[in-house]
Protein backbone atom coordinates (compact mmCIF):
# COMPACT_ATOMS: atom_id res chain seq x y z
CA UNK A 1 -299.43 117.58 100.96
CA UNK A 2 -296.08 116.43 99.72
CA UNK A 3 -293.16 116.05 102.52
CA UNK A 4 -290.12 116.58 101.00
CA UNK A 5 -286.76 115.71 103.61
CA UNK A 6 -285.69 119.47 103.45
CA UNK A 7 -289.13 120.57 105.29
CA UNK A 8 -288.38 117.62 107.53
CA UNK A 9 -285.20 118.64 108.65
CA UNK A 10 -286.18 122.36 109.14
CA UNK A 11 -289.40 120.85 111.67
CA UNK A 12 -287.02 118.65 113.11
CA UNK A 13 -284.51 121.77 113.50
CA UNK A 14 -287.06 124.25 114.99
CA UNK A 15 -288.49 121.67 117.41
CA UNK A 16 -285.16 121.19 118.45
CA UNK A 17 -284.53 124.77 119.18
CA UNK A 18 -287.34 125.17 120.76
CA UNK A 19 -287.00 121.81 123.00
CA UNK A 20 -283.67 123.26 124.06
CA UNK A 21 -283.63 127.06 123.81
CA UNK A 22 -283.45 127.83 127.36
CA UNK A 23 -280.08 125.83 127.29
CA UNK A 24 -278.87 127.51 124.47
CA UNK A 25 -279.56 130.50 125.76
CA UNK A 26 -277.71 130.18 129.16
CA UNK A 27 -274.88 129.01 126.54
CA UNK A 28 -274.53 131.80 125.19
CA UNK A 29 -274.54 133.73 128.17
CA UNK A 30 -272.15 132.08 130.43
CA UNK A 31 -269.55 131.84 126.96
CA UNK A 32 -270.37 135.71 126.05
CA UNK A 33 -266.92 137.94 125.54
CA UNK A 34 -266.71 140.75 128.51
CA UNK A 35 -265.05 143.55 126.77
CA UNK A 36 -263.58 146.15 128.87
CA UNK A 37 -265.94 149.77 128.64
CA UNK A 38 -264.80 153.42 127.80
CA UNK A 39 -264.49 155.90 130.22
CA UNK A 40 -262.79 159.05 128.60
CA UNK A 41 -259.91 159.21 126.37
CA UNK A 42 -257.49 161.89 126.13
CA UNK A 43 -254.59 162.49 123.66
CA UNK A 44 -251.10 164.21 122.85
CA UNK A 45 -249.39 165.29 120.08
CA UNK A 46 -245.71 164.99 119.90
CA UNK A 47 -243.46 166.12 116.95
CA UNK A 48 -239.74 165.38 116.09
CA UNK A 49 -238.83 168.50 114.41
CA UNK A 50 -235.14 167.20 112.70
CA UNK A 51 -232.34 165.06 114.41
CA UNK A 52 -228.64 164.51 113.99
CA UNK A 53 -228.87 162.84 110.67
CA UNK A 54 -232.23 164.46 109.09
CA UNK A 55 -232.57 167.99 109.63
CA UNK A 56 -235.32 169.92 109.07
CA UNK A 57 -237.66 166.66 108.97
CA UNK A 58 -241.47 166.68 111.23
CA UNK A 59 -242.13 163.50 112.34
CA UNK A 60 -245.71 163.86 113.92
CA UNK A 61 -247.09 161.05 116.90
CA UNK A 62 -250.05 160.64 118.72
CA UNK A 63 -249.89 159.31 121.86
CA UNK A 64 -253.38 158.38 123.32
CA UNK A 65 -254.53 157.51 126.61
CA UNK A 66 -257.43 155.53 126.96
CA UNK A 67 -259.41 155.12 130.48
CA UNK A 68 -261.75 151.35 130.59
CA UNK A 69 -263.38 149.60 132.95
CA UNK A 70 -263.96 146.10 133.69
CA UNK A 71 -268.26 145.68 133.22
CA UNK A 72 -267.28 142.61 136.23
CA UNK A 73 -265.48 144.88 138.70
CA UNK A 74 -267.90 145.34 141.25
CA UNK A 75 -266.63 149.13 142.13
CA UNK A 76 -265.72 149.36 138.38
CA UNK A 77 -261.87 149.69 138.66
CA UNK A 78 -260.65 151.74 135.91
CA UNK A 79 -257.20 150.73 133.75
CA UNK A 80 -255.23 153.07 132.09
CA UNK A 81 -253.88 151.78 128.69
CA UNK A 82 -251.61 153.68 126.16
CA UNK A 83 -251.18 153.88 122.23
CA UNK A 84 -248.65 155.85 120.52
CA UNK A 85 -248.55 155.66 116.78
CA UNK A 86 -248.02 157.68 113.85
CA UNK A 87 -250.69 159.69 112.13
CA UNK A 88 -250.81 157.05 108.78
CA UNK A 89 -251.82 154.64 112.15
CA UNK A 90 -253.99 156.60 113.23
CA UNK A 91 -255.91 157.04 109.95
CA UNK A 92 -255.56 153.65 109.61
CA UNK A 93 -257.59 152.89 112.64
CA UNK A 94 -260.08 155.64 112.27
CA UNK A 95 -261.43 154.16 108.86
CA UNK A 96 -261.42 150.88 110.25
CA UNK A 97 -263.78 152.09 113.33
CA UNK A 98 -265.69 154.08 110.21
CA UNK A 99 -266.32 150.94 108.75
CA UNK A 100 -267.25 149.17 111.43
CA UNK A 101 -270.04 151.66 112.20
CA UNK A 102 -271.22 151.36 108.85
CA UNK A 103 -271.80 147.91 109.16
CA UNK A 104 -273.74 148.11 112.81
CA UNK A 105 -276.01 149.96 110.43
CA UNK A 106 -276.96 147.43 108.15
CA UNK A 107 -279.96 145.40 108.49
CA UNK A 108 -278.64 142.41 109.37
CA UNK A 109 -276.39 143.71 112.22
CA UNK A 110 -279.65 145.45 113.27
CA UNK A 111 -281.39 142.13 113.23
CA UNK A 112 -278.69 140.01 115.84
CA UNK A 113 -278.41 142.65 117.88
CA UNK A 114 -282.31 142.72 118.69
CA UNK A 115 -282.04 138.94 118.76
CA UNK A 116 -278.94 139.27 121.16
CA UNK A 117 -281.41 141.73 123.40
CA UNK A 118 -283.48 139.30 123.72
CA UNK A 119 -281.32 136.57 124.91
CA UNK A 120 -279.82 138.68 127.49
């Protein structure tokens, strides 16, 4: 059987990994991003119908009211945060989170987040 260096470095590599994974792995875990989590969300639509200089002009905005929660809280304190944008914003966003979704579907996304699972 022929070595060749690449095959070396790849043994060398998983032995590694494997020498050290439960390190890694706590890592990982004490590094890992705490996002806050959704509670409920509720929204409000406000219109500018005209104004002293443009008359007869809509001028639609959403104002949204979003109600997280810190996953560390131990009673799970909930924070109230605002957005208010216009509705080209709001589009704007709503593709994005599209997108976004679309990708968790792929099977590579599918693939870390099983190997994530595992870790935690």
């Amino acid at each position: 059987a022929v070595v060749s260096p690449q095959s070396t470095g790849v043994t060398c590599l998983v032995n590694s990994y494997t020498d050290n994974r439960s390190i890694l792995v706590d890592i990982v875990r004490r590094s890992a991003v705490q996002s806050p989590e959704y509670r409920s969300m509720e929204w409000r639509l406000e219109c500018q119908l005209s104004s002293r200089s443009l008359h007869n002009t809509v001028t639609p905005n959403v104002l949204t009211r979003w109600r997280l929660s810190d996953p560390q809280s131990k009673n799970l304190e909930t924070k109230d945060t605002y957005l208010n944008c216009d509705v080209n914003t709001l589009q704007h966003i709503t593709e994005s989170l599209r997108a976004a979704q679309l990708e968790l579907d792929t099977f590579h996304a599918r693939k870390m987040c099983r190997n994530l699972a595992r870790i935690g």
